[in-house]
N, C-alpha and C. Protein backbone atom coordinates (compact mmCIF):
# COMPACT_ATOMS: atom_id res chain seq x y z
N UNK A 1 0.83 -1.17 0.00
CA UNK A 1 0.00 0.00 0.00
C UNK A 1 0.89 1.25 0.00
N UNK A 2 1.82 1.46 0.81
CA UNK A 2 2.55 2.41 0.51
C UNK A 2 3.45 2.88 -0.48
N UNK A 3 3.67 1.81 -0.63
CA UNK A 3 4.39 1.60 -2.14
C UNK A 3 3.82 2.61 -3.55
N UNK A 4 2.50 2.40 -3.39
CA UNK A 4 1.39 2.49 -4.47
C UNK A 4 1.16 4.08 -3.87
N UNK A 5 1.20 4.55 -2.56
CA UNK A 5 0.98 5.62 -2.58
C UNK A 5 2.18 6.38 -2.79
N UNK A 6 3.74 5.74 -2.25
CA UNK A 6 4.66 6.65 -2.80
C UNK A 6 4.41 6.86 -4.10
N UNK A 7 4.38 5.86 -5.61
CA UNK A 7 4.67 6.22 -7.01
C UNK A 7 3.49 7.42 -6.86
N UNK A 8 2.11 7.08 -6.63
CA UNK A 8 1.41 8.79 -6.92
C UNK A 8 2.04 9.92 -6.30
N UNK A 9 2.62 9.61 -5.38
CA UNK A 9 3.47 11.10 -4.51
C UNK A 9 4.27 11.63 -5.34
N UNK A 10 5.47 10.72 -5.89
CA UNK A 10 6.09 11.06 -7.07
C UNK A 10 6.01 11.65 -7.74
N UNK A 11 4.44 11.53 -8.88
CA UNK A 11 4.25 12.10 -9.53
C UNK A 11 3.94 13.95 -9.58
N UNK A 12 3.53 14.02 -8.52
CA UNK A 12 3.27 15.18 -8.24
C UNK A 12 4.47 16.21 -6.98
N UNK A 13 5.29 15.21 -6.12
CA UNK A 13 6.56 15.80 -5.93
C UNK A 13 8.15 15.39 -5.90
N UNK A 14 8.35 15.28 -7.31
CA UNK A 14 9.05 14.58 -7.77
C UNK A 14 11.02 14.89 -6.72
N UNK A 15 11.07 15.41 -5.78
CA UNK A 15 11.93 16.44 -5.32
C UNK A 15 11.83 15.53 -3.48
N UNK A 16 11.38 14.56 -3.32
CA UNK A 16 11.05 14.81 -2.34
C UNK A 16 12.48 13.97 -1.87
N UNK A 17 13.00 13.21 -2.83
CA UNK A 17 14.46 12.38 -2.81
C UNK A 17 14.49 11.17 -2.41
N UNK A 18 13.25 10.24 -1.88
CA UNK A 18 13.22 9.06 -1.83
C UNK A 18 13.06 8.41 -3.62
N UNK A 19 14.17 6.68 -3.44
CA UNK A 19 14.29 6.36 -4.77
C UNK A 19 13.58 5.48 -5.33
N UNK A 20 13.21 4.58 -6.38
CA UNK A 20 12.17 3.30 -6.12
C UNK A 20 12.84 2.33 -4.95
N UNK A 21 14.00 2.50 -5.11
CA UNK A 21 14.65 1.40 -4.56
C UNK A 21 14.52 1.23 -2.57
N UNK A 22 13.41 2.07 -2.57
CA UNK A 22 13.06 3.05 -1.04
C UNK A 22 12.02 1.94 -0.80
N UNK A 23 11.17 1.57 -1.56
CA UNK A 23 10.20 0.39 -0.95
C UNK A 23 10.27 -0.75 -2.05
N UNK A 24 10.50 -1.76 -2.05
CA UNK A 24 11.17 -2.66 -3.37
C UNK A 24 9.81 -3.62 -2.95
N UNK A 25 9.64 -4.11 -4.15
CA UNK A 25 8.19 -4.38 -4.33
C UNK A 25 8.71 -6.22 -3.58
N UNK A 26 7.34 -6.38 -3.31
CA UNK A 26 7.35 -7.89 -2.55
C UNK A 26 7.46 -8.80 -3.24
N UNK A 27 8.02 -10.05 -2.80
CA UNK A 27 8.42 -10.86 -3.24
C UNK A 27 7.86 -12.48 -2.74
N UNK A 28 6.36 -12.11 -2.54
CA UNK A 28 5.89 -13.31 -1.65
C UNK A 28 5.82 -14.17 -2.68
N UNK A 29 5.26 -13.87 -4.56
CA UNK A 29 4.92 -14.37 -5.27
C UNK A 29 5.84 -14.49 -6.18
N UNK A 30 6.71 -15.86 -6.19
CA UNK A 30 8.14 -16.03 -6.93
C UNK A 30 7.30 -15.52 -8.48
N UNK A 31 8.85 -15.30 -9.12
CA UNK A 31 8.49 -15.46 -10.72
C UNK A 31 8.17 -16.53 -11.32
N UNK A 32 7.38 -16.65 -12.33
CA UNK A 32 7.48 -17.82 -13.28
C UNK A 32 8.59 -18.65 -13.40
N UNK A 33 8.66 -19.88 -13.63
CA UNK A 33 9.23 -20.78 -13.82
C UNK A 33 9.21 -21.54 -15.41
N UNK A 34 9.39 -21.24 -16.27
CA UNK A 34 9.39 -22.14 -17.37
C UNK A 34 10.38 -22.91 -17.31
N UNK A 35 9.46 -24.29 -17.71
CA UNK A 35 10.02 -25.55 -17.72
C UNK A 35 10.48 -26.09 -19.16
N UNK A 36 11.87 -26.50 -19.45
CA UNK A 36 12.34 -27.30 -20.78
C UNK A 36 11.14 -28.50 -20.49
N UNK A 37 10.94 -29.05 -22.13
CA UNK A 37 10.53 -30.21 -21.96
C UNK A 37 11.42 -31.49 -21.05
N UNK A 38 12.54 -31.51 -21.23
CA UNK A 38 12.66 -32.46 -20.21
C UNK A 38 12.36 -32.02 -19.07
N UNK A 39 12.92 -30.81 -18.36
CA UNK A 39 12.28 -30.49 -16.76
C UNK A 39 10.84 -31.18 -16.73
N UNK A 40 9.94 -30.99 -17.77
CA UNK A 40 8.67 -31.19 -16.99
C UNK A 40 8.46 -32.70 -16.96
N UNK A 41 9.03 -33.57 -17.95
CA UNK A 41 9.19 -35.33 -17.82
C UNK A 41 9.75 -35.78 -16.79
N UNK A 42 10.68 -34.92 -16.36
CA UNK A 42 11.24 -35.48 -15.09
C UNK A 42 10.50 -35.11 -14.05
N UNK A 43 9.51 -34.14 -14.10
CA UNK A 43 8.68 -33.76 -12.75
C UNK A 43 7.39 -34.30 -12.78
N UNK A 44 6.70 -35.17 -14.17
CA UNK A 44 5.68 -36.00 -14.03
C UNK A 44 6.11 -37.33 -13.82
N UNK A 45 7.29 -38.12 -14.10
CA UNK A 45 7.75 -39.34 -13.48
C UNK A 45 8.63 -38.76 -12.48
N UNK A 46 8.89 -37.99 -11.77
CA UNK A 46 8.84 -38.17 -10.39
C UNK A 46 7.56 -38.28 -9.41
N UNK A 47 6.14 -37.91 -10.47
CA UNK A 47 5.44 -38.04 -9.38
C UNK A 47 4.69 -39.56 -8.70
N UNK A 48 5.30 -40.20 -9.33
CA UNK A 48 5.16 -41.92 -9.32
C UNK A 48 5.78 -42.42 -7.96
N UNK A 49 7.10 -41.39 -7.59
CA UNK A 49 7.77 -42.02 -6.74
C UNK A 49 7.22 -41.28 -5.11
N UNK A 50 6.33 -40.38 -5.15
CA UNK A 50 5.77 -39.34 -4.24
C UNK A 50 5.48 -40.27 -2.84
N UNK A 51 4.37 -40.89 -3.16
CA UNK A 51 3.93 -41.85 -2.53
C UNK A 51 3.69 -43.36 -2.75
N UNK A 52 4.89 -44.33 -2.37
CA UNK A 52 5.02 -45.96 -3.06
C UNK A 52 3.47 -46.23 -2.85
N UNK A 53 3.46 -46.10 -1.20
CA UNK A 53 2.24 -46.93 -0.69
C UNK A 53 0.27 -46.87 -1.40
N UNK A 54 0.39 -45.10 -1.37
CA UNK A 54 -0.67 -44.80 -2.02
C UNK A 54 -0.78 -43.96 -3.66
N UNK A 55 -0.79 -45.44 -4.57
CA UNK A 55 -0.18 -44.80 -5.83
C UNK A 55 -1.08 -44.08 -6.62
N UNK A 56 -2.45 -43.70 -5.96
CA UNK A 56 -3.21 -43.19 -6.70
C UNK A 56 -2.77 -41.88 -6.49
N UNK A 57 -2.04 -41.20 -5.65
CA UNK A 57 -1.03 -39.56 -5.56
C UNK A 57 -0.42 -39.30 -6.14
N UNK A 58 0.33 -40.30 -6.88
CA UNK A 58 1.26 -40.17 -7.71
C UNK A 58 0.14 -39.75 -9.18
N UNK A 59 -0.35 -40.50 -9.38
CA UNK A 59 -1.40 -40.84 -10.53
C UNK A 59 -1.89 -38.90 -10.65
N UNK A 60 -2.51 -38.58 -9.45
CA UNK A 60 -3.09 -37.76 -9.64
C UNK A 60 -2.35 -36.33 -9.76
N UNK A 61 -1.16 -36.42 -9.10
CA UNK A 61 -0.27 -35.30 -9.37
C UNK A 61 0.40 -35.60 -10.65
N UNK A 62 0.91 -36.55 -11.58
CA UNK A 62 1.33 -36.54 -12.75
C UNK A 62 0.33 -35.55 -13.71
N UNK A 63 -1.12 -36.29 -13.39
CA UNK A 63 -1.99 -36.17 -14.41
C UNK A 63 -1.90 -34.54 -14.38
N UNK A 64 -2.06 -33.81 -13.16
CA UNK A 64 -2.83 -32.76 -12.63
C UNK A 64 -1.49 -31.47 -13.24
N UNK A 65 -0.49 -32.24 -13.03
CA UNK A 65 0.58 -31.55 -13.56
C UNK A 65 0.90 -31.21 -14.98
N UNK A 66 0.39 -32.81 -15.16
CA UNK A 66 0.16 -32.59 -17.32
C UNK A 66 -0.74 -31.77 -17.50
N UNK A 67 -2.17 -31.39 -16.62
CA UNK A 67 -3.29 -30.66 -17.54
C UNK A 67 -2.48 -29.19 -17.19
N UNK A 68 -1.65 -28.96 -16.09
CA UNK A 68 -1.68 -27.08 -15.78
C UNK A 68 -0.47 -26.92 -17.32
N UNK A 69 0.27 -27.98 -17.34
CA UNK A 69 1.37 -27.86 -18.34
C UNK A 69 0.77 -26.98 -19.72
N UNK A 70 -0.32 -28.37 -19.93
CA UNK A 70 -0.89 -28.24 -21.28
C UNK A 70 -1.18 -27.13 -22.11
N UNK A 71 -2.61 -26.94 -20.80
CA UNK A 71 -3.23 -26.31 -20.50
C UNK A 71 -2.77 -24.55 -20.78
N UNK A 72 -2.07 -24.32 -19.46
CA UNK A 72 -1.94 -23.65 -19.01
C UNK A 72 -3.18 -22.86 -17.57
N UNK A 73 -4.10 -23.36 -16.98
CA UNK A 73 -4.58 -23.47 -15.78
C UNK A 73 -4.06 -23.34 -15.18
N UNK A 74 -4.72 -21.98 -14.12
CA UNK A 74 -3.75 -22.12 -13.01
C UNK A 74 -4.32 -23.26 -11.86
N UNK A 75 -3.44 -23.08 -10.46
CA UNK A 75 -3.85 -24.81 -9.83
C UNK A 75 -5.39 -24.41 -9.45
N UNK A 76 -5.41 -23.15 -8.99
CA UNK A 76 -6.55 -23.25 -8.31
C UNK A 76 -7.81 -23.64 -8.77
N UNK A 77 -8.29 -23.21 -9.70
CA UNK A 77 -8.94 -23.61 -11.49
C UNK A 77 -8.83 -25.31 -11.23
N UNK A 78 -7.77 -26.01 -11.29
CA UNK A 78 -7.49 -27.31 -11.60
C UNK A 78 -8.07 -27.65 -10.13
N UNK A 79 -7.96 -27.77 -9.12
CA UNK A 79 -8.89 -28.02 -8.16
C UNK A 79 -10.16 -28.04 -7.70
N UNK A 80 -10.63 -27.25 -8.22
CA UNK A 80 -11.60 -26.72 -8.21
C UNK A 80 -12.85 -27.50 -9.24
N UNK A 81 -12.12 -28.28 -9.98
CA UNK A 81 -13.39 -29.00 -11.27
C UNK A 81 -13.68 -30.10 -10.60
N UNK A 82 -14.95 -30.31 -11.13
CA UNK A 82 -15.70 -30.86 -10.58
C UNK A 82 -15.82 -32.44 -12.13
N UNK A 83 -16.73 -33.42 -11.55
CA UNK A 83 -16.12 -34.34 -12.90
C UNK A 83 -16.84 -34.24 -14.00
N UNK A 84 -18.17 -33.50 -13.65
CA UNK A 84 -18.99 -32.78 -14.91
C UNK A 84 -18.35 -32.08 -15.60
N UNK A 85 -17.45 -31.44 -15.08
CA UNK A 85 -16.54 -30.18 -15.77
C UNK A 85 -15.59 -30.84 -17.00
N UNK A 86 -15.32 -31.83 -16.47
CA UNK A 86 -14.09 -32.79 -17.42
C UNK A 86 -15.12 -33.52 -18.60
N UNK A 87 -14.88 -33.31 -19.49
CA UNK A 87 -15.35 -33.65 -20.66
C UNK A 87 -14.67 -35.01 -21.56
N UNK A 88 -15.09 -36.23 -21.08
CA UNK A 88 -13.46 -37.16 -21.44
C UNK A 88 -13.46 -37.31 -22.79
N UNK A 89 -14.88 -37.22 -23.44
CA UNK A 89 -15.53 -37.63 -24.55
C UNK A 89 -14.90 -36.63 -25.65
N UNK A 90 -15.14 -35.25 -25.90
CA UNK A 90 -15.08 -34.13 -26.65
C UNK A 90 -13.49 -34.00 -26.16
N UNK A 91 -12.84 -34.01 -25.37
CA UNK A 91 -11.49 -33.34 -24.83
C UNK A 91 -11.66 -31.81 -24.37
N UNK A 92 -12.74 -31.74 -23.81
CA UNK A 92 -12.72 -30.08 -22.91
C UNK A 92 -13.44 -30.17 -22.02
N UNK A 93 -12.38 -28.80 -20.91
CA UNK A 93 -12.78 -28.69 -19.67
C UNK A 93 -13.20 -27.30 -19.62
N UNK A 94 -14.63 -27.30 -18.73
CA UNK A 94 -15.26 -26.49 -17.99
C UNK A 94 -14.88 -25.76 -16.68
N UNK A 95 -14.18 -24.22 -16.62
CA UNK A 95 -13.58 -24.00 -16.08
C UNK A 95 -14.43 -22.87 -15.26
N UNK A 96 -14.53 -22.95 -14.00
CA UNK A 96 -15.75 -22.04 -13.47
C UNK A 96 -15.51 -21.05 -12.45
N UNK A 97 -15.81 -20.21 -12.68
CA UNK A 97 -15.21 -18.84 -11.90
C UNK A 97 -13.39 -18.38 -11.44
N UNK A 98 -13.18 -18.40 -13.23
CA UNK A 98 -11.88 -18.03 -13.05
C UNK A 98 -11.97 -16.93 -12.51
N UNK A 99 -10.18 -16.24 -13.12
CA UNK A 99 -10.07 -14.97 -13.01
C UNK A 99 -11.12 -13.47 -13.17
N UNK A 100 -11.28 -12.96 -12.47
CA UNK A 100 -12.59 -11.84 -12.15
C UNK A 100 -14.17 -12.71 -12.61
N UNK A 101 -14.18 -13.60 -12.22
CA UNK A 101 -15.21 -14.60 -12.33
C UNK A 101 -16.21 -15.24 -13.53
N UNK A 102 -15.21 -15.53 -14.18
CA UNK A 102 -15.55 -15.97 -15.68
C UNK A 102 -15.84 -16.91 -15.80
N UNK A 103 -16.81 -17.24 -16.48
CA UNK A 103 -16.51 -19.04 -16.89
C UNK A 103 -15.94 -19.37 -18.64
N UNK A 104 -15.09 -20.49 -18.43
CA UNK A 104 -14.27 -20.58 -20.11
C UNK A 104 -14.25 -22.11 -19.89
N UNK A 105 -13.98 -22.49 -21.42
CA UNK A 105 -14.69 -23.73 -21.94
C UNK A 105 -12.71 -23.82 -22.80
N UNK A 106 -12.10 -24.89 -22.44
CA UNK A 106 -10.52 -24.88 -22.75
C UNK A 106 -10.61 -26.55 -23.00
N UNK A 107 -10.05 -26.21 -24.33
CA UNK A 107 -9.60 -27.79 -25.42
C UNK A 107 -8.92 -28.51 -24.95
N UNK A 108 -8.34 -29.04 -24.76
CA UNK A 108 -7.20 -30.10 -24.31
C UNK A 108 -7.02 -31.12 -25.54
N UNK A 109 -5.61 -31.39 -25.25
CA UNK A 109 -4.66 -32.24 -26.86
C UNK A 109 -5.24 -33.91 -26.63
N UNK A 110 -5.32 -34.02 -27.56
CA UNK A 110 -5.28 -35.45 -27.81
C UNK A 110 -4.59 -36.58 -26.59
N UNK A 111 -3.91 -36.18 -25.96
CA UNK A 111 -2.78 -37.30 -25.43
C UNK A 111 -3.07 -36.51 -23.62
N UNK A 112 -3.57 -34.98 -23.82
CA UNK A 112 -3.95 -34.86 -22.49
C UNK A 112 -5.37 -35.49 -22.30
N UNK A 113 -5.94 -35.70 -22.98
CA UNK A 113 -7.51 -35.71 -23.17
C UNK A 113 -7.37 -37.49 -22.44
N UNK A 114 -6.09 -38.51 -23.17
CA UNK A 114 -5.75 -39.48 -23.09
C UNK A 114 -5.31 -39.85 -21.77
N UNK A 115 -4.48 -38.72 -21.08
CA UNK A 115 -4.15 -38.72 -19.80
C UNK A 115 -5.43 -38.73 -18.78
N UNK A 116 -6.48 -37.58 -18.84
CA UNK A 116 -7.32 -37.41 -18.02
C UNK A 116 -7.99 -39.13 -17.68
N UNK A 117 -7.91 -39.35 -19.04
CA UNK A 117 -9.18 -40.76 -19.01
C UNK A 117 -8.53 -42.10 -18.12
N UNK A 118 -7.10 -41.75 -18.26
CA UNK A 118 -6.43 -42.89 -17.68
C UNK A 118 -6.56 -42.51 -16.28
N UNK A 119 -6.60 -41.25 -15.73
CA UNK A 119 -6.59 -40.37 -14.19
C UNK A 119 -7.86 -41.05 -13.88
N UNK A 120 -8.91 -40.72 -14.86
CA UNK A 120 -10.33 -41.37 -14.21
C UNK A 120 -10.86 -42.62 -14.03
N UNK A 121 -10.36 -43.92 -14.32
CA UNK A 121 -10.34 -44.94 -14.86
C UNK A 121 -9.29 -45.43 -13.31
N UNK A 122 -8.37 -44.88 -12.94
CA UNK A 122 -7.12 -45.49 -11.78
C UNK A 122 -8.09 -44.81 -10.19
N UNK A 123 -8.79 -43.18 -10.64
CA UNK A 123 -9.45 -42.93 -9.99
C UNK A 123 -10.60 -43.57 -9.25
N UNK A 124 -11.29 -43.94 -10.19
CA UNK A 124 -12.70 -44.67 -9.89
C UNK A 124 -12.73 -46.41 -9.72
N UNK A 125 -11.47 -46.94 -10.03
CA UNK A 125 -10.93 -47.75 -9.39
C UNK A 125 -10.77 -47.79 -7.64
N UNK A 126 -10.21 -47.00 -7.61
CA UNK A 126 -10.08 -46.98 -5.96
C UNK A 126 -11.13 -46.40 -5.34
N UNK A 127 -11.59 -45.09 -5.83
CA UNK A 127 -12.99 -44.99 -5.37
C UNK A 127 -13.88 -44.65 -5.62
N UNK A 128 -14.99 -45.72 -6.23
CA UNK A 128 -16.21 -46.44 -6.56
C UNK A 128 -17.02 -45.63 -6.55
N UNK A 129 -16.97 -45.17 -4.87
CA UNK A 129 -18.08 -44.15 -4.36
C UNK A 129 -17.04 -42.70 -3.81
N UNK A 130 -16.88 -41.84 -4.46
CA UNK A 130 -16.21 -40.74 -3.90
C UNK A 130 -17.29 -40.06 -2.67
N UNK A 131 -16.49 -39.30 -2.32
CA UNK A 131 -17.02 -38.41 -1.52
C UNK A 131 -17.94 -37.35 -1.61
N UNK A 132 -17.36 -36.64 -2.57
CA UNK A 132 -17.95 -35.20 -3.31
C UNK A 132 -17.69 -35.38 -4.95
N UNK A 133 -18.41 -34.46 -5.59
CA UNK A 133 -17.68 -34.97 -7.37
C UNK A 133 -16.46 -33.89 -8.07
N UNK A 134 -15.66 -33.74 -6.91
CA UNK A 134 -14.21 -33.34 -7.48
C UNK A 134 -13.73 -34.46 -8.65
N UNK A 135 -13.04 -33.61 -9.27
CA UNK A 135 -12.75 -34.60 -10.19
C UNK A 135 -11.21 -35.48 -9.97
N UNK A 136 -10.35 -34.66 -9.39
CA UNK A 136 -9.09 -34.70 -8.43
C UNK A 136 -9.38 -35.07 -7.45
N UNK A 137 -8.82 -36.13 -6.68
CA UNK A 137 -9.22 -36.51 -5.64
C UNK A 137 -7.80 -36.88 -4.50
N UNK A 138 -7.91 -36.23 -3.23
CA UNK A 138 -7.12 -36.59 -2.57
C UNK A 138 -6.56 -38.12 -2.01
N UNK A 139 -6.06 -38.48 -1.72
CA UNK A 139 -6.12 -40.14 -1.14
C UNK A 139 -7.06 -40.13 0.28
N UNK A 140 -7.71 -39.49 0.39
CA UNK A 140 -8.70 -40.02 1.15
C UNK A 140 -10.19 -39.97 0.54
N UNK A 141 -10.31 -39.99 -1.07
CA UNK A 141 -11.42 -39.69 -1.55
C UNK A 141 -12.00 -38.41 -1.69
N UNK A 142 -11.99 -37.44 -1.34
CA UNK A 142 -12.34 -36.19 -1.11
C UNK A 142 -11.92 -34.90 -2.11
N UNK A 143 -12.13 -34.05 -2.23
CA UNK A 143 -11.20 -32.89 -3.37
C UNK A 143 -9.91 -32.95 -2.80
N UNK A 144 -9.14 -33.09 -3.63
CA UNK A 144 -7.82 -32.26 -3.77
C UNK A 144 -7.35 -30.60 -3.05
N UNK A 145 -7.12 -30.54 -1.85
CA UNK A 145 -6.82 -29.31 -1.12
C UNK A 145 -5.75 -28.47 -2.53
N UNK A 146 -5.97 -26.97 -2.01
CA UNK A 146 -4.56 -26.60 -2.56
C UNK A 146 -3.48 -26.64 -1.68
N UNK A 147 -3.20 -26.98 -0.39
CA UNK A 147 -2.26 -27.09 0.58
C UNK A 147 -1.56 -28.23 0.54
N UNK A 148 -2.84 -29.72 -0.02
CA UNK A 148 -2.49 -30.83 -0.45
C UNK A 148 -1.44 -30.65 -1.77
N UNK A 149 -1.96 -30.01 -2.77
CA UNK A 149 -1.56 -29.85 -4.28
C UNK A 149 -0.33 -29.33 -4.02
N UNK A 150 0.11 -28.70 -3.11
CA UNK A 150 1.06 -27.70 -3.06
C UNK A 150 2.31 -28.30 -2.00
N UNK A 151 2.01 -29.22 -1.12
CA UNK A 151 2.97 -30.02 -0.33
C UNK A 151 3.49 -31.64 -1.55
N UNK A 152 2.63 -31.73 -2.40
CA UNK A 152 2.66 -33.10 -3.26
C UNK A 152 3.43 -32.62 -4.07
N UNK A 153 3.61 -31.00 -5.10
CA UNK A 153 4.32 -30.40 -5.87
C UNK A 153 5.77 -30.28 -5.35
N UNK A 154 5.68 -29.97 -4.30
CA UNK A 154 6.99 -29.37 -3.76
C UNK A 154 8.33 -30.90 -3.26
N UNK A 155 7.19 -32.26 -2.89
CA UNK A 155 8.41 -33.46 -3.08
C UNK A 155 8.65 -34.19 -4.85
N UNK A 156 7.12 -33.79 -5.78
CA UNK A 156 7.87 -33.93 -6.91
C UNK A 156 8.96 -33.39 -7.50
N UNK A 157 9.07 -32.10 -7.19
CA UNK A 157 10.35 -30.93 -7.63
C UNK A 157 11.64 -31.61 -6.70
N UNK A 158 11.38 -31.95 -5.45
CA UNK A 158 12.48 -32.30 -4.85
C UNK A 158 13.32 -33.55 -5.83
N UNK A 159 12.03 -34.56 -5.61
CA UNK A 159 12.70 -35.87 -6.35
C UNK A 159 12.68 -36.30 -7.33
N UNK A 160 12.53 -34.69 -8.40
CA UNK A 160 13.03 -34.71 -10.17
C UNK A 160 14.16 -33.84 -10.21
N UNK A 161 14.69 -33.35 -8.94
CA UNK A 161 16.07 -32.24 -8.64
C UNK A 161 15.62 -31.41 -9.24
N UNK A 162 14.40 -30.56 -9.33
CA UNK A 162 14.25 -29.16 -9.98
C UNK A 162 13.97 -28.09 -8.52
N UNK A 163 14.27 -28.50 -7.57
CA UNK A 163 14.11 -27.82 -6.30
C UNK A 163 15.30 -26.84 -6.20
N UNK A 164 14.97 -25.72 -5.23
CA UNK A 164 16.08 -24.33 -5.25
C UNK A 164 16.92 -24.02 -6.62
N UNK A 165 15.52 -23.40 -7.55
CA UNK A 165 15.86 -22.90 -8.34
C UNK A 165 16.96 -23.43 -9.30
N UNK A 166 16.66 -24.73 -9.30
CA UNK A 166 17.48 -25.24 -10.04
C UNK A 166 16.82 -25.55 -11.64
């Protein structure tokens, strides 16, 4: 906030001798990351190795990782669908109250379209009867947290070595 009120101060007293470099903008929200195609092969078969015991985590963070790739979705969006939303048939997903609260209707490739079906198929395998109709599902049946999504991301990066900015 102050930040935003120094640049208008600026404008109007340009003399006052503080520099930008006086409040340096935050840094809670790293930069982008673009991934080489191999980075991102190595960070969807690492997600196999996430959890031996419960391999439907693995399953679901590969997949979940291929659609934001694809895609381009952000996670929260990808959590958030529901299995009506997933279209396995046509290859598109129903995306509902994005950004400033939109709804958008996004294609997906041939081979993601291929991925989802295999996600739903390993999914509904294990559980029959879900909980709620997320389409992502945590290993306890239930939606996919983003706290979940976001602790599961952070040991795939570890154990494809793309961790600290590498």
């Amino acid at each position: 906030m102050l930040r935003r009120f120094y640049e208008y101060l600026v404008v109007y007293a340009p003399d006052r001798g503080l520099g930008a470099q006086s409040l340096p903008r935050s840094r809670a929200i790293p930069p982008p990351r673009i991934l080489s195609e191999a980075d991102l092969a190595s960070l969807i078969d690492a997600c196999s190795f996430i959890s031996p015991i419960i391999p439907l985590r693995g399953l679901t963070m590969a997949t979940l990782i291929g659609l934001l790739a694809s895609t381009g979705l952000r996670s929260g969006e990808v959590v958030r669908l529901d299995r009506g939303d997933v279209d396995l048939t046509n290859g598109i997903v129903f995306v509902r109250k994005t950004k400033f609260r939109k709804d958008r209707l996004v294609p997906v490739h041939p081979t993601t379209q291929a991925a989802l079906r295999r996600y739903a198929r390993g999914r509904d395998a294990v559980f029959s009867r879900p909980k709620d109709e997320a389409f992502f599902l945590s290993s306890r049946g239930c939606r996919l947290s983003a706290a979940g999504l976001q602790s599961n991301f952070v040991k795939a990066r570890k154990l494809s070595g793309l961790s600290n900015g590498k």
